[in-house]
Protein backbone atom coordinates (compact mmCIF):
# COMPACT_ATOMS: atom_id res chain seq x y z
CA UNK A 1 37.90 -106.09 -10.30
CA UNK A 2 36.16 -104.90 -13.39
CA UNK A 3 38.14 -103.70 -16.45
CA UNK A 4 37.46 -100.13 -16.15
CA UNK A 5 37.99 -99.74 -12.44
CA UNK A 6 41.33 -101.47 -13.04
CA UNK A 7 42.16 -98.88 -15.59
CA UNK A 8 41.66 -96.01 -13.52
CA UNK A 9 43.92 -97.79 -10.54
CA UNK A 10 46.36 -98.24 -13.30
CA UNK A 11 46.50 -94.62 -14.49
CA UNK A 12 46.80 -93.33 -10.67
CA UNK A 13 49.46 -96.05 -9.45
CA UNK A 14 51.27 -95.05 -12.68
CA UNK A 15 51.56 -91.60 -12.09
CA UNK A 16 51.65 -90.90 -8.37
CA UNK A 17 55.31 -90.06 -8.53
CA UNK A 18 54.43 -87.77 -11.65
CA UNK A 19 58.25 -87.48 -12.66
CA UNK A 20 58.63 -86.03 -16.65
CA UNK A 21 58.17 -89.20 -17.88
CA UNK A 22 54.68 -90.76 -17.04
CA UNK A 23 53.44 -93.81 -18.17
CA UNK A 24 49.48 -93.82 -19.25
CA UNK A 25 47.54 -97.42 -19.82
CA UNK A 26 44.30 -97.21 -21.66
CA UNK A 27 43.07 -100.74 -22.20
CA UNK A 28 44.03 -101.90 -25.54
CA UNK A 29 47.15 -99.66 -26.25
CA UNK A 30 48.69 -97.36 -24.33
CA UNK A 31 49.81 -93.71 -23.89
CA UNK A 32 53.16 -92.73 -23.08
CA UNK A 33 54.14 -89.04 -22.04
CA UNK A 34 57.86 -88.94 -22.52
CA UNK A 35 60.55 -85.92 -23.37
CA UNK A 36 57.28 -83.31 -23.87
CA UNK A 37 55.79 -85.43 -26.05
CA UNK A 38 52.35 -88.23 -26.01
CA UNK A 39 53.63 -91.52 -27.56
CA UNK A 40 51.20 -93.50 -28.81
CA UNK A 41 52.12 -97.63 -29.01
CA UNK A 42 49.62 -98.33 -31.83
CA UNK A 43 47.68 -101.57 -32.92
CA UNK A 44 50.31 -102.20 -35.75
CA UNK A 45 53.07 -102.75 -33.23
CA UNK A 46 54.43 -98.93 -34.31
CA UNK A 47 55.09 -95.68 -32.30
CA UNK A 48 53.72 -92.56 -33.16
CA UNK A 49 54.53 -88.98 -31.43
CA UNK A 50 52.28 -85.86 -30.80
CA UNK A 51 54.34 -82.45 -29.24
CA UNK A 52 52.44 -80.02 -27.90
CA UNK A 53 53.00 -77.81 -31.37
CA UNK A 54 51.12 -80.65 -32.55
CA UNK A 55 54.17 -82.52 -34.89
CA UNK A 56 53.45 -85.91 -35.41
CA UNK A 57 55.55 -88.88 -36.20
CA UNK A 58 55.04 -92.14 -37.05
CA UNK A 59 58.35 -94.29 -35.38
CA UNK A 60 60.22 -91.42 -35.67
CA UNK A 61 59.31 -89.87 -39.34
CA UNK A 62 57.84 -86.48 -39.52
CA UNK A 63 54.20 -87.54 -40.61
CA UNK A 64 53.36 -83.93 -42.87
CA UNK A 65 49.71 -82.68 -41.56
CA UNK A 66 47.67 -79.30 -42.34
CA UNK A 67 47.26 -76.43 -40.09
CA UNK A 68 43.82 -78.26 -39.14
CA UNK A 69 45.35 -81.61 -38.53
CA UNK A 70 47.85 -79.61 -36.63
CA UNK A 71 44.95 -78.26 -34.40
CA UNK A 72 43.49 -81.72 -33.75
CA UNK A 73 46.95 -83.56 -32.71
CA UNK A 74 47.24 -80.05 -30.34
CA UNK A 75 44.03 -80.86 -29.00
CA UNK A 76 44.73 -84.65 -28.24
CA UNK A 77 47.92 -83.74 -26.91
CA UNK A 78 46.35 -81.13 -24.30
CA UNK A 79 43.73 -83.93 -23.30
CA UNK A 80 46.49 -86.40 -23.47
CA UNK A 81 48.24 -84.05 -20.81
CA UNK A 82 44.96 -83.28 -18.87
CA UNK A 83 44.73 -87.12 -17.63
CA UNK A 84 48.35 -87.02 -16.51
CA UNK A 85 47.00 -83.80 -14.25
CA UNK A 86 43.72 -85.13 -13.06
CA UNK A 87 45.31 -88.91 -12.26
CA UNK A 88 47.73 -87.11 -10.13
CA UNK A 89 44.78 -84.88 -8.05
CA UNK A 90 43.42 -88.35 -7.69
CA UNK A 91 45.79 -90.17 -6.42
CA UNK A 92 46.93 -87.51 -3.93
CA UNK A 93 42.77 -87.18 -2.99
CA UNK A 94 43.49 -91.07 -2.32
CA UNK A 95 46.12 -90.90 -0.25
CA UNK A 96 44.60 -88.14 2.00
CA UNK A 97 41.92 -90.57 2.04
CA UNK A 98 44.51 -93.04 3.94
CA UNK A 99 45.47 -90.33 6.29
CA UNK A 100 42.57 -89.49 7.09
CA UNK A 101 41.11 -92.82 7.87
CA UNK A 102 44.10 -93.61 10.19
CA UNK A 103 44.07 -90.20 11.88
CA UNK A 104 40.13 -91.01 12.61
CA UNK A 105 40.80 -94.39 14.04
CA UNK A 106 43.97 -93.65 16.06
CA UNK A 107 41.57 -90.61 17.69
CA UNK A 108 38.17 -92.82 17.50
CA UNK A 109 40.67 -95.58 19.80
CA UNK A 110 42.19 -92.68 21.66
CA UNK A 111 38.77 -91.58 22.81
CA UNK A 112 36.88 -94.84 22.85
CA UNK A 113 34.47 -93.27 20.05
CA UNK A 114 34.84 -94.81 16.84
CA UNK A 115 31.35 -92.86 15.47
CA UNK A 116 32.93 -90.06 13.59
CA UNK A 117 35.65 -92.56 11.61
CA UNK A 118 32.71 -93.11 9.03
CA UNK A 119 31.93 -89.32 8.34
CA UNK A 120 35.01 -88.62 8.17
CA UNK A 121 36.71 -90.94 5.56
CA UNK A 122 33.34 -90.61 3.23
CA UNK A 123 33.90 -86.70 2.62
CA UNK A 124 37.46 -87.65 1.53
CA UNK A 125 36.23 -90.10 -0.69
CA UNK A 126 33.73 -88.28 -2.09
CA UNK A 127 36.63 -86.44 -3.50
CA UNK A 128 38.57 -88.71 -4.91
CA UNK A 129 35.45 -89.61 -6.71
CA UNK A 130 35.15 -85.66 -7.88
CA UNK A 131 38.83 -85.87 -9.26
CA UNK A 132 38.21 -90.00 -10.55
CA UNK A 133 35.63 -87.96 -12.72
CA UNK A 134 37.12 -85.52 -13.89
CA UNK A 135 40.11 -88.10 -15.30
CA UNK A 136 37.29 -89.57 -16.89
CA UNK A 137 36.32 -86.45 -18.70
CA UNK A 138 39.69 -86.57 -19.68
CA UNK A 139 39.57 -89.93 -21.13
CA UNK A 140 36.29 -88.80 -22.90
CA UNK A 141 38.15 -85.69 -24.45
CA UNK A 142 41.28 -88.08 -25.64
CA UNK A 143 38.43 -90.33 -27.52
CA UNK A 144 36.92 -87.17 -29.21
CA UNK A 145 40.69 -85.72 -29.95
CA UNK A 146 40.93 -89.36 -31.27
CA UNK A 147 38.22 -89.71 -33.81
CA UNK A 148 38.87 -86.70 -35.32
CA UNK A 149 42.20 -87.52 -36.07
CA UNK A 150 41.10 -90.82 -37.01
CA UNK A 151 38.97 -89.73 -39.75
CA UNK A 152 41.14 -86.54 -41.12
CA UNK A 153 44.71 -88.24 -40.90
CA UNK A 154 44.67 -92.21 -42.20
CA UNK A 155 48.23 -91.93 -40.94
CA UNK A 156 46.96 -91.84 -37.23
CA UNK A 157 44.28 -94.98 -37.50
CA UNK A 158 46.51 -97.48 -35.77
CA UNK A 159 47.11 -95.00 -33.03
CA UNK A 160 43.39 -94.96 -32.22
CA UNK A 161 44.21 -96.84 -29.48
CA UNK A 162 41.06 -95.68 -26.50
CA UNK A 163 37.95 -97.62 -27.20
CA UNK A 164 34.22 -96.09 -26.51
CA UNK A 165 34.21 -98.85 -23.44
CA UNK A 166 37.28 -97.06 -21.64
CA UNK A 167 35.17 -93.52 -21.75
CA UNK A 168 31.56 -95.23 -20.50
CA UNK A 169 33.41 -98.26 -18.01
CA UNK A 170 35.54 -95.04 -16.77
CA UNK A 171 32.51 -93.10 -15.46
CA UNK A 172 30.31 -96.29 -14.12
CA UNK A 173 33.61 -97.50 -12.54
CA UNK A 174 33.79 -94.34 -10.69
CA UNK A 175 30.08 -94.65 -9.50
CA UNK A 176 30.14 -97.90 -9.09
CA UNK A 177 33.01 -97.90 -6.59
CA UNK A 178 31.25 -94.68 -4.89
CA UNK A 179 28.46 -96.69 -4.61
CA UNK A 180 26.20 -94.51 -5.74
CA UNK A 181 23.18 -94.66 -8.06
């Protein structure tokens, strides 16, 4: 299994039980969305926080921004958020998919017709592959979020933790396992 691919199982297997506390894996750090707030495990070893008012601290010390830094860190905690959504629309579009392919077969046996079983589990997939992209639109938004911080806060470099590979590997992935174009 490819890297990407393996990150998007990750994020939905993560957060199928979506409690408060979920757990997001991106590659070479991670994402963590605990008490209301994103922590960020950054390259140093550190912790940083984001709240959705857009407060950040670096292993536990307010980390003073500006009203536009404050903006950003709102931004990349919405998209932070928006992944958390969008895995959990994907992984429920996944497990309808399993219903739906055993409902088909038990009728397709039932009946001695096994001819619709096909149809019927590629619409369902088709849209776990709608919600698969829209997490990676997510993932794509948490990059841009990112890079702005990166280059307006130093303080927030180490937390730069999604590369450019986990937005493009995200949306081949997703075709890829489609098996489309």
């Amino acid at each position: 299994m490819n890297r990407g691919l393996g990150v998007l199982l990750v994020l939905i297997a993560a957060l199928a039980a979506c409690d408060h506390d979920s757990h997001i894996s991106i590659h070479t750090g991670g994402l963590t969305l605990k008490d209301g707030r994103v922590v960020i495990h950054g390259s140093d070893g550190t912790e940083a926080t984001v709240s959705k008012e857009g407060e950040f601290s670096i292993a536990g010390k307010p980390i003073g921004v500006t009203e536009g830094e404050r903006a950003d860190l709102t931004r990349y905690y919405r998209a932070a958020n928006d992944v958390v959504g969008h895995a959990a629309a994907t992984g429920v579009a996944g497990a309808k998919v399993g219903v739906t392919a055993a409902d088909a077969v038990v009728t397709g046996l039932a009946k001695g017709d096994m001819s619709e079983v096909k149809g019927k589990v590629q619409a369902q997939a088709e849209e776990v592959k709608r919600q698969a992209l829209k997490l990676c639109d997510d993932i794509k938004e948490v990059r841009a979020a990112q890079e702005v911080l990166r280059a307006a806060l130093p303080a927030f470099q180490p937390y730069a933790v999604v590369g450019e590979h986990d937005v493009t590997d995200c949306g081949k992935d997703v075709h890829d396992a489609g098996g489309s174009k």
